[in-house]
Protein backbone atom coordinates (compact mmCIF):
# COMPACT_ATOMS: atom_id res chain seq x y z
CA UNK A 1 18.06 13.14 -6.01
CA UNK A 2 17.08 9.83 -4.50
CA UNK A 3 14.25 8.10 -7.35
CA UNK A 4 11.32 6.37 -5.22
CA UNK A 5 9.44 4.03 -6.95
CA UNK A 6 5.55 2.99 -4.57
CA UNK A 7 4.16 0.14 -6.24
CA UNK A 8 0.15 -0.82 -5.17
CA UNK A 9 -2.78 -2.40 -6.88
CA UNK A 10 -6.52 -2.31 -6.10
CA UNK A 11 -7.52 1.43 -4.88
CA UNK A 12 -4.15 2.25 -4.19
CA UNK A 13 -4.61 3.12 -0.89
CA UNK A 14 -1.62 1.99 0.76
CA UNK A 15 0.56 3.84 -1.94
CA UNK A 16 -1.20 7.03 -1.16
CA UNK A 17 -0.40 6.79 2.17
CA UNK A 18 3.15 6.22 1.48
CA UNK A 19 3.24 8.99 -1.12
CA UNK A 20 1.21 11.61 0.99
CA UNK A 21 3.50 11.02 4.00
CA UNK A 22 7.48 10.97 1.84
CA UNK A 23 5.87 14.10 0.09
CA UNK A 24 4.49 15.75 3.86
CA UNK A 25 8.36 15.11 5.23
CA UNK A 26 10.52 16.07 1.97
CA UNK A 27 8.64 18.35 -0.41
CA UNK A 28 9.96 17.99 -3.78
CA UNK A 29 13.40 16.57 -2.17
CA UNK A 30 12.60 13.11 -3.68
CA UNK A 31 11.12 11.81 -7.12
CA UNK A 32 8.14 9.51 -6.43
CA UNK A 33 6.92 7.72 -9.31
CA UNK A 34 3.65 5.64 -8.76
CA UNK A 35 3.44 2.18 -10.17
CA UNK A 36 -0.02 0.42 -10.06
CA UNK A 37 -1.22 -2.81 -11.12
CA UNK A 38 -4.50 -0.62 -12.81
CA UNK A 39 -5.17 2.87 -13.39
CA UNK A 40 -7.31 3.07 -9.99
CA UNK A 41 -4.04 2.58 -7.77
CA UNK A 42 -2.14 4.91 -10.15
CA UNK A 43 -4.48 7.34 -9.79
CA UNK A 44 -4.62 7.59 -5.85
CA UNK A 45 -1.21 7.48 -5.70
CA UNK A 46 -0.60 10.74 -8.27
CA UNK A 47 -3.85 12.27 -6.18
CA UNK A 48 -0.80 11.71 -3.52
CA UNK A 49 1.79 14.14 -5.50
CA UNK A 50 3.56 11.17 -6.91
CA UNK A 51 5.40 13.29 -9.63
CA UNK A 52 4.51 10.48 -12.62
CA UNK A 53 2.85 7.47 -12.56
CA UNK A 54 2.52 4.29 -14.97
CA UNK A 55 0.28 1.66 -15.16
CA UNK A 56 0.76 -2.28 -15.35
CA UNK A 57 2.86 -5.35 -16.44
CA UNK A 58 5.20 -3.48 -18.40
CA UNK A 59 5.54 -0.19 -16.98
CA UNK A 60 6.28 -2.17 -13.75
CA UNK A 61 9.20 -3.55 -15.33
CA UNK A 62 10.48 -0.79 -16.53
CA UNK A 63 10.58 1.67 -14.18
CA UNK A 64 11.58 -0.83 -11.02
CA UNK A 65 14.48 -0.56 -12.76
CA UNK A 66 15.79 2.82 -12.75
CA UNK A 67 15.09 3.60 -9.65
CA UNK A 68 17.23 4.15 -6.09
CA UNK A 69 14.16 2.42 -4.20
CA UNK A 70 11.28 0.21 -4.56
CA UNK A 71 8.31 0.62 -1.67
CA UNK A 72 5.38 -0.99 -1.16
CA UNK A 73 3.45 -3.57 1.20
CA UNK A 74 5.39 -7.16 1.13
CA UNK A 75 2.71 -8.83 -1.65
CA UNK A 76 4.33 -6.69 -4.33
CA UNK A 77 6.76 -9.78 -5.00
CA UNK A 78 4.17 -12.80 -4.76
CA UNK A 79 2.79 -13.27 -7.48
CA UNK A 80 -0.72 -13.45 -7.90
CA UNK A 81 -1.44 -11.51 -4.93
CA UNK A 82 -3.90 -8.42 -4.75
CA UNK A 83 -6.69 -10.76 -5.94
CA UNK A 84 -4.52 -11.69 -9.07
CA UNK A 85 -3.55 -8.04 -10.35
CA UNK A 86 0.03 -8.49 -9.71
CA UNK A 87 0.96 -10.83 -12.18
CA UNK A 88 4.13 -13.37 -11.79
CA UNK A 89 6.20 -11.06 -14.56
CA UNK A 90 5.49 -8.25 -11.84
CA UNK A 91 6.69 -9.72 -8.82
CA UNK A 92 9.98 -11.09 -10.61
CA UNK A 93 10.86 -7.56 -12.23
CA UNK A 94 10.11 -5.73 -8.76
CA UNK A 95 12.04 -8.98 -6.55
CA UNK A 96 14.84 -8.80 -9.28
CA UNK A 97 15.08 -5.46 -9.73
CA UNK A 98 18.60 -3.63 -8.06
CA UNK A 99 16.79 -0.99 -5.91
CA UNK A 100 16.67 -1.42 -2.46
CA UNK A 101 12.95 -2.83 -1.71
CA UNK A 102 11.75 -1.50 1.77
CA UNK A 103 8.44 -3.26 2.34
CA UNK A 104 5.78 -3.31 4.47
CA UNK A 105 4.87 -6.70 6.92
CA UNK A 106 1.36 -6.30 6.37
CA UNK A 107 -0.61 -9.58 6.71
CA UNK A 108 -2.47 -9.79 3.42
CA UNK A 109 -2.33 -12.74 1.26
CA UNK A 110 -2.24 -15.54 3.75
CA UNK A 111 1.76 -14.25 4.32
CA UNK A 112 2.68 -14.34 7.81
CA UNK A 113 6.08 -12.74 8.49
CA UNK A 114 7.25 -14.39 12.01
CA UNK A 115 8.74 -12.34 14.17
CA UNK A 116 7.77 -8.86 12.78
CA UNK A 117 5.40 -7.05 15.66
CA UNK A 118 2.06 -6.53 13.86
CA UNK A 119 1.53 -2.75 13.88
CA UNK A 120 -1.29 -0.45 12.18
CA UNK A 121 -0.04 1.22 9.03
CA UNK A 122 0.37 4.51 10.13
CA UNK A 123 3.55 2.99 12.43
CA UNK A 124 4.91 0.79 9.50
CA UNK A 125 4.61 4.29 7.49
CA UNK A 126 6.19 5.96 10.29
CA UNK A 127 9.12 2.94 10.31
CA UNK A 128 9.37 3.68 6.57
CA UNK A 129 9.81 7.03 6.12
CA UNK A 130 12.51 7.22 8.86
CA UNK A 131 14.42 4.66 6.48
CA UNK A 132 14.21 6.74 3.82
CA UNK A 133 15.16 9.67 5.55
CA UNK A 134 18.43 7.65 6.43
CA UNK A 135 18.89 6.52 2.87
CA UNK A 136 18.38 10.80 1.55
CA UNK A 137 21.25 11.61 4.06
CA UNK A 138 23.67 8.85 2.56
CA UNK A 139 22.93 10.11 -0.92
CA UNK A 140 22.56 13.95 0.25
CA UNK A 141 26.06 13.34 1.60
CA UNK A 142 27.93 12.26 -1.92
């Protein structure tokens, strides 16, 4: 079973997205834990049908780490970023962690990615989940 790890801070909404839509195209296929920088964004996310969640500095750390993939929008390795919830420790265990990071180009952060199209979320959702739908069939496969 392919472990998904969505990291988000704040209200979480961009994690719910991404949780709502992986669990709306694979059911219980996939194991979606939800990682926020505060209990708000874990919340949302488990709201989602993330199947566990865990909250901050430490539970980041952990968990980036013993999982197949890491998704989330592109600030979840700056540190500092989401008005200072995502700490520097954060952003080093998620950037350092093994898992395959599939992030999303938003411009937040004052983090221009050039030559990325700018595209509303729903389409960088849509980009992601056809990633991971590539990534199931590899491990489906073994």
């Amino acid at each position: 079973m392919l472990r998904i790890a969505v990291v988000d801070g704040q209200g979480g909404g961009i994690g719910s997205v991404i949780v709502k839509r992986l669990r709306d195209d694979f059911g219980d296929e996939l194991e979606i834990i939800a990682l926020g920088t505060n209990s708000s964004a874990t919340a949302s996310m488990l709201r989602a049908r993330a199947n566990k969640g865990a909250t901050g500095e430490n539970a980041i750390a952990v968990n980036v780490s013993k999982v197949d993939v890491v998704l989330g929008p592109i600030s979840i390795i700056m540190a500092d970023s989401m008005m200072g919830e995502l700490t520097p420790p954060m952003a080093r265990s998620i950037a350092c962690a093994k898992a395959k990071k599939l992030l999303l180009p938003l411009n937040q952060e004052g983090l221009e990615v050039i030559g990325v199209a700018r595209e509303p979320l729903p389409h960088l959702v849509d980009s992601l989940i056809e990633r991971i739908r590539l990534l199931y069939e590899e491990v489906k496969d073994v």
